[in-house]
Protein backbone atom coordinates (compact mmCIF):
# COMPACT_ATOMS: atom_id res chain seq x y z
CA UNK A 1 160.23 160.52 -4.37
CA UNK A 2 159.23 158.02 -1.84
CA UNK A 3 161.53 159.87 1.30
CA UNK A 4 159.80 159.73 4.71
CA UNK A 5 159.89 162.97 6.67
CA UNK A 6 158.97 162.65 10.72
CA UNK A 7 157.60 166.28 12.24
CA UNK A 8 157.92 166.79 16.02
CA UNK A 9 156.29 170.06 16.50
CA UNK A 10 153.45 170.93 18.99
CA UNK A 11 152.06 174.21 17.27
CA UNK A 12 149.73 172.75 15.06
CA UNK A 13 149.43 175.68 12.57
CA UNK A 14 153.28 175.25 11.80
CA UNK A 15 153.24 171.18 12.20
CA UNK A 16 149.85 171.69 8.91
CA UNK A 17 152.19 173.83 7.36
CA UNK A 18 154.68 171.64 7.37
CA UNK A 19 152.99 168.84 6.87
CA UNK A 20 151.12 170.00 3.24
CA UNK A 21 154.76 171.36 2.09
CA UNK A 22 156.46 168.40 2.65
CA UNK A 23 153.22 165.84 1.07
CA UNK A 24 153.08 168.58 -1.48
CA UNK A 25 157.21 168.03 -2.69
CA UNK A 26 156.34 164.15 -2.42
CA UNK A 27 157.39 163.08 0.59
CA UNK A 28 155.77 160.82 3.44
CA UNK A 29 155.39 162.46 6.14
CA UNK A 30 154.60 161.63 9.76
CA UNK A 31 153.60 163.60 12.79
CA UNK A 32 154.08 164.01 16.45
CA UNK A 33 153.12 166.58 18.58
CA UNK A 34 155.38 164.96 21.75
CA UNK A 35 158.73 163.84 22.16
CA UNK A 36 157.92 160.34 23.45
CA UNK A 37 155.41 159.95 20.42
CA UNK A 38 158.20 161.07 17.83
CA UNK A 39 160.74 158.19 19.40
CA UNK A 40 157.62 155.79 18.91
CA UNK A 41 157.11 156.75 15.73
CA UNK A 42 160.94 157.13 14.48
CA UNK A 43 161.47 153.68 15.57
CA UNK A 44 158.69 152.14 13.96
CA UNK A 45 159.11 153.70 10.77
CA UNK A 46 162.65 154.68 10.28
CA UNK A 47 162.25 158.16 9.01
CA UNK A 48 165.00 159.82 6.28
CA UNK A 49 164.77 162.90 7.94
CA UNK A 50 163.27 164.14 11.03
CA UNK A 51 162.28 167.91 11.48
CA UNK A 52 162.46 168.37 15.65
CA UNK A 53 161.00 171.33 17.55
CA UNK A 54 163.37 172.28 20.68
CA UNK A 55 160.35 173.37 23.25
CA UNK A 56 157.98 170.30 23.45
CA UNK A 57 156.23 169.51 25.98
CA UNK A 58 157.45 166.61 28.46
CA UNK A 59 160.43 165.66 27.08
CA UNK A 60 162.03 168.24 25.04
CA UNK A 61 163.61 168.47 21.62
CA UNK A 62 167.13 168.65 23.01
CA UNK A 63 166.62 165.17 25.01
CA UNK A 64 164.84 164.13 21.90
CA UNK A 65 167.91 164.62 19.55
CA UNK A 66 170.54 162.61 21.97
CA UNK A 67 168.13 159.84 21.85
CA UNK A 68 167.61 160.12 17.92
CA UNK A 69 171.52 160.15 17.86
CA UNK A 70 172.30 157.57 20.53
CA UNK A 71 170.08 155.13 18.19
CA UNK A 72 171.23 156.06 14.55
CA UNK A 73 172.51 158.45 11.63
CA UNK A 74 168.88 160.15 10.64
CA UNK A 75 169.29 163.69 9.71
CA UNK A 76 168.12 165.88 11.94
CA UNK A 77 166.98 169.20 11.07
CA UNK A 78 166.12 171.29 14.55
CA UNK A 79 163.25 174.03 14.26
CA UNK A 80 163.16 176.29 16.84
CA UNK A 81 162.70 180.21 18.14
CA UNK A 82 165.74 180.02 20.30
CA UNK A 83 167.49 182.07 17.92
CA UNK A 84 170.95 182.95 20.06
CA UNK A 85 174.30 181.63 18.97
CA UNK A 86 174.83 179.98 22.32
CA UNK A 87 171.33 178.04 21.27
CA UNK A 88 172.61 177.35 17.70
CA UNK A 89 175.64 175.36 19.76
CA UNK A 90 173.47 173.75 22.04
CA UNK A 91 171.08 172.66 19.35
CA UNK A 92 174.06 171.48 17.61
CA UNK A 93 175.99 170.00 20.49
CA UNK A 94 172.63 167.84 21.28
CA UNK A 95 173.28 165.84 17.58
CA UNK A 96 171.09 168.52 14.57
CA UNK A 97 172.91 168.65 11.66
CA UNK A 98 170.89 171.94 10.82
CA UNK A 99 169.71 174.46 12.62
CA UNK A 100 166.17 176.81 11.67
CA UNK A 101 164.77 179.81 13.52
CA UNK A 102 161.35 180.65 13.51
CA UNK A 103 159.66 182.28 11.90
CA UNK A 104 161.03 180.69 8.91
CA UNK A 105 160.58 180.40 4.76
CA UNK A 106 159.30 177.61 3.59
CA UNK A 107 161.02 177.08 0.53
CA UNK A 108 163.82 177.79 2.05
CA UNK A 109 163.26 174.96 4.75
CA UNK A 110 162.58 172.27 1.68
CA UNK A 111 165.59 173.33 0.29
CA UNK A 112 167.47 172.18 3.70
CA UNK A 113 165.52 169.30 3.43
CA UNK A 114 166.71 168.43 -0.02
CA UNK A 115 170.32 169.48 0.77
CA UNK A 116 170.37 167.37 4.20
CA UNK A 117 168.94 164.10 2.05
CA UNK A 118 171.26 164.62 -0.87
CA UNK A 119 173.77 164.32 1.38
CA UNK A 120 173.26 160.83 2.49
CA UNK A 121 171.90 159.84 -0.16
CA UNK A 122 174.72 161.01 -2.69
CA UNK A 123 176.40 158.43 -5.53
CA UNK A 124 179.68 158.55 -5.77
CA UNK A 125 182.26 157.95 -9.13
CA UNK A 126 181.80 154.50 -9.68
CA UNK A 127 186.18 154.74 -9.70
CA UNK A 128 186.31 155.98 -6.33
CA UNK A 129 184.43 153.98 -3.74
CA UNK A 130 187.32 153.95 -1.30
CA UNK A 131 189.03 156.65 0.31
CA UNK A 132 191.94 155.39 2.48
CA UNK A 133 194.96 156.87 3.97
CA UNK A 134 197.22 156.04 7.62
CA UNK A 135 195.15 155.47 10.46
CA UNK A 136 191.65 156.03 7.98
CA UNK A 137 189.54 154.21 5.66
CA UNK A 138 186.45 154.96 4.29
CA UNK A 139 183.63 153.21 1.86
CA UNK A 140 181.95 155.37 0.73
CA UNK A 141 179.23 152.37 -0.69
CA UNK A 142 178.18 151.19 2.65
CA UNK A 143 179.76 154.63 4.83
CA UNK A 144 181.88 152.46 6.81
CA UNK A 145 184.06 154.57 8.68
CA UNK A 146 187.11 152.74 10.62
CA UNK A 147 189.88 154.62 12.31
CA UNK A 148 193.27 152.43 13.50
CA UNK A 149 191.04 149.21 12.16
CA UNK A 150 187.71 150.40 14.50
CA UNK A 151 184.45 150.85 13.46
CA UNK A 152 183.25 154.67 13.93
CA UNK A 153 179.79 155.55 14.26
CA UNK A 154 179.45 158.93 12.34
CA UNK A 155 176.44 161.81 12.06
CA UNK A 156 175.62 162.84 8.71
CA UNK A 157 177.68 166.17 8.65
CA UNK A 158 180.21 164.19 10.96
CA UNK A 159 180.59 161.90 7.79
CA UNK A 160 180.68 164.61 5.22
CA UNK A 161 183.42 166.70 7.38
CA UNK A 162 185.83 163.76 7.58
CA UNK A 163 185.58 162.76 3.83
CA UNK A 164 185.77 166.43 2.77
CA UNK A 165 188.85 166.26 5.02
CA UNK A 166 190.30 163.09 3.93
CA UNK A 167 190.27 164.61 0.14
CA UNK A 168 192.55 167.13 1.46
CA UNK A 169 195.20 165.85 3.88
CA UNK A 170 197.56 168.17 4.52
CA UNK A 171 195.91 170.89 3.26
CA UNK A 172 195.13 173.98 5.25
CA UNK A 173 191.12 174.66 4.95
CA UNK A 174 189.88 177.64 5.93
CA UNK A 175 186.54 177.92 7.52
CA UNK A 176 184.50 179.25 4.72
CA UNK A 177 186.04 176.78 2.74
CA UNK A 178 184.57 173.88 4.78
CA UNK A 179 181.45 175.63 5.82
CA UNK A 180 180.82 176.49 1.80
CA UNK A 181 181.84 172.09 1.11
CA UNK A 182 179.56 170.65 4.17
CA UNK A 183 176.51 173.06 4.42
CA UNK A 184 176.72 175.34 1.87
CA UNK A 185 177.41 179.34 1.01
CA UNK A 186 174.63 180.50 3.41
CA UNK A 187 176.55 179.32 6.16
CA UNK A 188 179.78 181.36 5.46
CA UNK A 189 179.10 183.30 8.04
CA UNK A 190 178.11 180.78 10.63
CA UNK A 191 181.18 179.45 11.80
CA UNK A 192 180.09 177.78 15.20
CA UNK A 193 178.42 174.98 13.03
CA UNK A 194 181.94 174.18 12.22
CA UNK A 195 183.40 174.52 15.80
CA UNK A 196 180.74 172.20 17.26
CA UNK A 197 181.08 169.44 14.10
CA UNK A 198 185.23 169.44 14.57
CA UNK A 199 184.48 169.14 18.40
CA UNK A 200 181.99 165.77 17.76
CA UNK A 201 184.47 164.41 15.41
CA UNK A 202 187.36 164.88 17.45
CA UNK A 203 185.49 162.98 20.54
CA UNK A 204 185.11 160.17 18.44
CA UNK A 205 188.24 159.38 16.03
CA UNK A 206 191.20 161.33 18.22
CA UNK A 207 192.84 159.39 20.63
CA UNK A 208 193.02 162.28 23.08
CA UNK A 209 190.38 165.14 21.79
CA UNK A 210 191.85 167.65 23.78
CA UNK A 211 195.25 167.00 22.47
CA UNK A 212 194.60 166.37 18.60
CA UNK A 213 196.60 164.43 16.42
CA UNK A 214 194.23 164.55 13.25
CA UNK A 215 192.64 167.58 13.20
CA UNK A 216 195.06 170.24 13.28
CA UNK A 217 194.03 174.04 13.95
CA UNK A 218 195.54 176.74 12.26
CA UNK A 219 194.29 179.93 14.83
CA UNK A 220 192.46 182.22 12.82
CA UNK A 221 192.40 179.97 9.59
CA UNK A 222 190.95 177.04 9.74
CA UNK A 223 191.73 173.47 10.03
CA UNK A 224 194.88 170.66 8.59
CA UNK A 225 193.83 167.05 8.66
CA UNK A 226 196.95 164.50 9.23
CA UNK A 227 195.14 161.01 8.87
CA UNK A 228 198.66 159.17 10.39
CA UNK A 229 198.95 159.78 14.25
């Protein structure tokens, strides 16, 4: 395992914890104890995964995340004690793909780890590299994502949601259905992860997000995906 894990956490207890779990499973990890440190450092070493507090001093985790978004695809896996819904959204909204309240379990945080770097890391069949249909077309090699011949920029879970939904068109998918594909069965019961993920996807591939012509909602079901506008 030769993954490289960037911490931005100011409590030093939970930054050593973190820091001998993660060197323990294998991985190289970095710290920073500020935000403007943790840019520094994710730009200079182009970390698979970054593990972001939300209250940091000076610049804060949420500002922290747009940056990390506005300037790539890294996983980002926000750690925080802001443990309302509303802060779940925000966290989400600002670009995490995962969300973690402390205190927290620290298997159960490398096993987030693992699922968020599986994820982007995953193989496909060597006889299905391409998934294409009307106004979509994906490799799923190189994660090129183009919608009506565009190149889209796409988060992690962004990424995963749209391929899970181009492998059903048509279909109605409930929302433990995609929350089970993309995150997992913990997060049955989470549904605002899904709400903020169709939102960021919508912004970016639907000509008019407030009037959808992809992503179709079925009220109190889930979601339809029409690739053809």
């Amino acid at each position: 395992m030769n993954e490289r894990i960037l911490i931005i956490e100011d409590d030093q207890q939970i930054l050593k914890l973190l820091q001998r779990g993660l060197a323990y499973e294998g991985y190289t990890v970095d710290t920073a104890t500020d935000g403007r440190m943790g840019l520094i450092l994710a730009r200079d070493h182009t970390p698979d995964l970054v593990i972001l507090d939300w209250m940091l001093p000076g610049m804060d985790g949420l500002e922290v995340c747009h940056r990390l978004r506005t300037g790539g695809s890294i996983p980002i896996l926000m750690l925080t004690a802001k443990d309302t819904v509303q802060d779940r959204i925000q966290g989400l909204d600002a670009g995490a793909d995962d969300y973690m309240i402390k205190p927290f379990n620290l298997d159960e945080l490398l096993a987030r780890v693992r699922s968020l770097l599986r994820r982007v890391k995953r193989i496909e069949p060597e006889t299905n590299k391409i998934l294409s249909g009307g106004d979509f077309f994906i490799d799923l090699d190189s994660r090129l994502v183009t919608v009506r011949g565009k190149e889209i920029r796409l988060t992690p879970k962004e990424y995963d949601l749209l391929v899970f939904f181009m492998r059903n068109p048509g279909k109605v998918l409930t929302q433990r259905t995609l929350l089970s594909g993309i995150w997992g069965v913990d997060y049955t019961s989470q549904p605002e992860y899904l709400r903020v993920f169709v939102n960021q996807l919508r912004k970016k591939i639907e000509p008019d997000p407030l009037k959808p012509q992809y992503i179709l909602t079925d009220p109190w079901i889930g979601y339809r995906f029409k690739p053809c506008s």
